[in-house]
C-alpha atoms as a PDB file:
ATOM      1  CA  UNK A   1       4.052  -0.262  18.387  1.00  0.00           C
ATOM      2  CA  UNK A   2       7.342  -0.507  16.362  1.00  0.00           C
ATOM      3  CA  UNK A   3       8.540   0.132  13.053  1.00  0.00           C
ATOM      4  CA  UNK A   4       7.234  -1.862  10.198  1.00  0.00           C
ATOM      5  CA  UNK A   5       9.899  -4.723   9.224  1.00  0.00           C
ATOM      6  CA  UNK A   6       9.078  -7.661   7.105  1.00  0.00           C
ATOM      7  CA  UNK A   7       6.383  -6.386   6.004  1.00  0.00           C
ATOM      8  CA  UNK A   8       5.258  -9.555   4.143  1.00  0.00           C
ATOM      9  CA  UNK A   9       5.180 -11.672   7.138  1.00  0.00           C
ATOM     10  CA  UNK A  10       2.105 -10.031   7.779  1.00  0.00           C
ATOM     11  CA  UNK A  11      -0.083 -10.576   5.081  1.00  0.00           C
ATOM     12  CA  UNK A  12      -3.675 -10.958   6.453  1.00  0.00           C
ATOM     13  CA  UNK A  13      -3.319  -8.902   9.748  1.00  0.00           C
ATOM     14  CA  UNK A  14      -5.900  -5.851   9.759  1.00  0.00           C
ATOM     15  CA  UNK A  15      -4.393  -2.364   8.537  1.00  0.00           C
ATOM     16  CA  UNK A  16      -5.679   0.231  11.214  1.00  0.00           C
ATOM     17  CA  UNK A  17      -5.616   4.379  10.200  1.00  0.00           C
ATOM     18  CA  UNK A  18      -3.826   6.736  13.348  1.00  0.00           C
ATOM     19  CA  UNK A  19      -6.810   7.006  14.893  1.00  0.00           C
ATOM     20  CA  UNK A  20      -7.228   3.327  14.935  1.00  0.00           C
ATOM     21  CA  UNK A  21      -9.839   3.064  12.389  1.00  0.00           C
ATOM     22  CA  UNK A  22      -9.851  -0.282  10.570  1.00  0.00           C
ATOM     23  CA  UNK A  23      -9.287   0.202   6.533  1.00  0.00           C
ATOM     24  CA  UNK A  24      -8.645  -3.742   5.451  1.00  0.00           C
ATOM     25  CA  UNK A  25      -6.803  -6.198   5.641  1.00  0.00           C
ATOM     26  CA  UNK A  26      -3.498  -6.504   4.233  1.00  0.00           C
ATOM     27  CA  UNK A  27      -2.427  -8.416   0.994  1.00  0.00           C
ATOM     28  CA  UNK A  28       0.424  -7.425  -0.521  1.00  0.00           C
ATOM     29  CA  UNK A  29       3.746  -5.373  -0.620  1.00  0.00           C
ATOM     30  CA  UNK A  30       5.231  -3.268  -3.525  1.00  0.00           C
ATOM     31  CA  UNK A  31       8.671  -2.550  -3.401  1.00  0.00           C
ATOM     32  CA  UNK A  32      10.382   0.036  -4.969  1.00  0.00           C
ATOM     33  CA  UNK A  33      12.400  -1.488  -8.280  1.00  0.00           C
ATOM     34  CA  UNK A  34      15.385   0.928  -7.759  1.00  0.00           C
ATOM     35  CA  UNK A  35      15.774  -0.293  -3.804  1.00  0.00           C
ATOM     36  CA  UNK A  36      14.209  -3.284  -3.692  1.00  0.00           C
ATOM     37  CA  UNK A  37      12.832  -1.776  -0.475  1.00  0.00           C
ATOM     38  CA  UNK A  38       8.808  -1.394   0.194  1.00  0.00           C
ATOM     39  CA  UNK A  39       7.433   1.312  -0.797  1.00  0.00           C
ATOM     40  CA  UNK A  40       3.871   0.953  -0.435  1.00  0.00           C
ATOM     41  CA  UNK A  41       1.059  -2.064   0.658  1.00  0.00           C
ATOM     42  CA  UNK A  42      -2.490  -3.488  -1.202  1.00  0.00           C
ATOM     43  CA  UNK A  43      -5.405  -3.638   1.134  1.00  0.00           C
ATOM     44  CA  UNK A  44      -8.334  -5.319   0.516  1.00  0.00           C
ATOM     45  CA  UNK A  45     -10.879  -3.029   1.122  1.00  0.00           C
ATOM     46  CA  UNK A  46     -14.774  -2.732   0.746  1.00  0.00           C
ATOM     47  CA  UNK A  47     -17.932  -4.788   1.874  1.00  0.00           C
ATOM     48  CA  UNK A  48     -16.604  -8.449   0.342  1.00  0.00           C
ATOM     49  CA  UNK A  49     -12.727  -7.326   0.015  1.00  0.00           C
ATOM     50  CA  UNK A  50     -12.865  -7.044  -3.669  1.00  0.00           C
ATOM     51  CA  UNK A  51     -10.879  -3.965  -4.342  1.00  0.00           C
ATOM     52  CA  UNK A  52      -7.250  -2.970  -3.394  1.00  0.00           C
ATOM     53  CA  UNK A  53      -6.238   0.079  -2.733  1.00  0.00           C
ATOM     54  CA  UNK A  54      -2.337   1.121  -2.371  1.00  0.00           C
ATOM     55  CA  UNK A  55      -0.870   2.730   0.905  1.00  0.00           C
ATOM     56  CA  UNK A  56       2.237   4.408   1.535  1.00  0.00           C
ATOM     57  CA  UNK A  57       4.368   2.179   4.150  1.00  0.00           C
ATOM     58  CA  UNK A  58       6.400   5.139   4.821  1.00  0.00           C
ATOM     59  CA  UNK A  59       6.026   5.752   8.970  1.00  0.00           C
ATOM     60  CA  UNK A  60       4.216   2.178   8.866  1.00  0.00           C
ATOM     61  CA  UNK A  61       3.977   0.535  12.670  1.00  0.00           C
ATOM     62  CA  UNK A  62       3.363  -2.692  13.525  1.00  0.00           C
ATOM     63  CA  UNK A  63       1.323  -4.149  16.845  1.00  0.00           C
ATOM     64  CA  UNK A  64       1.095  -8.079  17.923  1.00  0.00           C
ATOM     65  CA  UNK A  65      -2.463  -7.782  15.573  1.00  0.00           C
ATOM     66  CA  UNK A  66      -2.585  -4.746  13.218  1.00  0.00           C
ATOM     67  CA  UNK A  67      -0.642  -2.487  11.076  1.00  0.00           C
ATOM     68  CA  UNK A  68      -0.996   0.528  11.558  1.00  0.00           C
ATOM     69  CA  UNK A  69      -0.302   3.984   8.536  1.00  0.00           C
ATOM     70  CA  UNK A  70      -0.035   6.844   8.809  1.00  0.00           C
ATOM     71  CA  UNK A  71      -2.822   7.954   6.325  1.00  0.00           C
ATOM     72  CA  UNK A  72      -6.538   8.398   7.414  1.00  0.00           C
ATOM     73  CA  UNK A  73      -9.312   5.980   6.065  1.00  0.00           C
ATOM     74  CA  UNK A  74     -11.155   8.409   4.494  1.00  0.00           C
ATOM     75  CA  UNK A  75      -7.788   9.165   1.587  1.00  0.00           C
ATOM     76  CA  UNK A  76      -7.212   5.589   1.878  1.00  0.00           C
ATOM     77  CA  UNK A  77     -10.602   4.564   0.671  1.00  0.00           C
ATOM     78  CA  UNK A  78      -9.923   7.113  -2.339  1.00  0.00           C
ATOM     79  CA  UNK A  79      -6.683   6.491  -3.042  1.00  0.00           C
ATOM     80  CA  UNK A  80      -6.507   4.384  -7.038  1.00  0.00           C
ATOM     81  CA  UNK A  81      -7.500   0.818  -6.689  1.00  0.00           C
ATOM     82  CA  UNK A  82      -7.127  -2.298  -8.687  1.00  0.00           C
ATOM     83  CA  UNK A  83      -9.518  -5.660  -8.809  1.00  0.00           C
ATOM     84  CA  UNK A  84      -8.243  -8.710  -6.174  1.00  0.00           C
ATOM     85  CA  UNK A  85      -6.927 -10.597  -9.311  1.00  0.00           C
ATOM     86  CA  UNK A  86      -5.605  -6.838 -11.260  1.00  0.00           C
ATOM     87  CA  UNK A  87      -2.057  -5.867 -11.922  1.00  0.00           C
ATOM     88  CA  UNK A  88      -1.099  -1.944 -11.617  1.00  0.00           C
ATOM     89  CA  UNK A  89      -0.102  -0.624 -14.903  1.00  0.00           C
ATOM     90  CA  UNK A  90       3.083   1.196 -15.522  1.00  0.00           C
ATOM     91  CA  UNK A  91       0.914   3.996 -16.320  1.00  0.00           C
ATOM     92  CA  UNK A  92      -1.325   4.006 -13.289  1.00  0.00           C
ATOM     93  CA  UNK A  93       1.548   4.372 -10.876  1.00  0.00           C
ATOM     94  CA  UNK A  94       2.103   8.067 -11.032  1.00  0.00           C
ATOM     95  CA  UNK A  95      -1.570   8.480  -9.889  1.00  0.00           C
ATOM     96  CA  UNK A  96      -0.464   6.346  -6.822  1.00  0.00           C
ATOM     97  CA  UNK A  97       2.171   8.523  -5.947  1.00  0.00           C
ATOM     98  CA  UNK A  98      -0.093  11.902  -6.340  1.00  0.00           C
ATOM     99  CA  UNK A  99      -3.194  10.691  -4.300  1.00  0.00           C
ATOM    100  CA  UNK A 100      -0.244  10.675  -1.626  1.00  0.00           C
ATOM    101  CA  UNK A 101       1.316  14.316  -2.635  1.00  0.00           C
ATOM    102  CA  UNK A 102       4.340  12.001  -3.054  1.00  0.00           C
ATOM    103  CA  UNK A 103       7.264  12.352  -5.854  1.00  0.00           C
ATOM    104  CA  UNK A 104       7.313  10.347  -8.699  1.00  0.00           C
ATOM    105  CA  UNK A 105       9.851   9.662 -10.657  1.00  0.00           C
ATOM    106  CA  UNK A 106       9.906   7.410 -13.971  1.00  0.00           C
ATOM    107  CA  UNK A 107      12.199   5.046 -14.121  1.00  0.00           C
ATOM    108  CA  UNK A 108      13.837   3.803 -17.555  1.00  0.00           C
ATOM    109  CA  UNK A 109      10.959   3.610 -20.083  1.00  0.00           C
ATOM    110  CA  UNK A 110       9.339   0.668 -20.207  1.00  0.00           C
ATOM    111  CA  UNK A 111      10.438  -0.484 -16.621  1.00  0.00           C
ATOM    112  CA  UNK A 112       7.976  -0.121 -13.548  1.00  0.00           C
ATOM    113  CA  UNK A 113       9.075   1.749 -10.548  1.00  0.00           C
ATOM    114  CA  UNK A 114       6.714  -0.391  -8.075  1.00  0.00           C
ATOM    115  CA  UNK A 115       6.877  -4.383  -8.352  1.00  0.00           C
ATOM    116  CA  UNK A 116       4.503  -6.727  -6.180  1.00  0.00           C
ATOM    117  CA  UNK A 117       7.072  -9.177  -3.485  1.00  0.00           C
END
């Protein structure tokens, strides 16, 4: 395993908990607007991979076919969602942050703090 680097280069690979659980398959990556740096990662998660749920890249690892986070499954599966074809609101992203006990802070209003890549 190694640190989690181009993150978008793997798009499809299977996202895997620490204990090596699978949670879904990655889709996307949010960066941070401020850094331009990722900040967190959509899976597709559920029985047809309809919903997508957000995950912290933070500690992310990557293996020749998974990546893996640092969160379990189990907070993953609850953590706020969006539809395959949704958009996260500017509103909605605070909620993100908190299912992760991590800080938020608003950026200038009316600009988002997470935008898809």
């Amino acid at each position: 395993m190694f640190p989690a680097e181009n993150l978008r280069d793997w798009s499809g690979q299977k996202v895997i908990d620490p204990d090596g659980d699978k949670v879904g398959e990655l889709e996307a990556v949010y960066v941070d607007t401020s850094t331009d740096q990722p900040a967190f990662v959509t899976v597709k998660v559920g029985m047809l991979g309809k919903r997508l749920v957000f995950v912290p890249v933070d500690g992310a690892t990557v293996s020749p076919n998974a990546v893996r986070v640092r969160y379990p499954k189990k907070l993953i599966h609850e953590a706020p969602s969006i539809d395959t074809d949704g958009e996260l609101t500017g509103a909605e992203e605070p909620k993100v942050f908190a299912h992760y006990d991590l800080p938020y802070t608003a950026t200038s209003v009316g600009e988002r703090r997470l935008g898809r890549r």
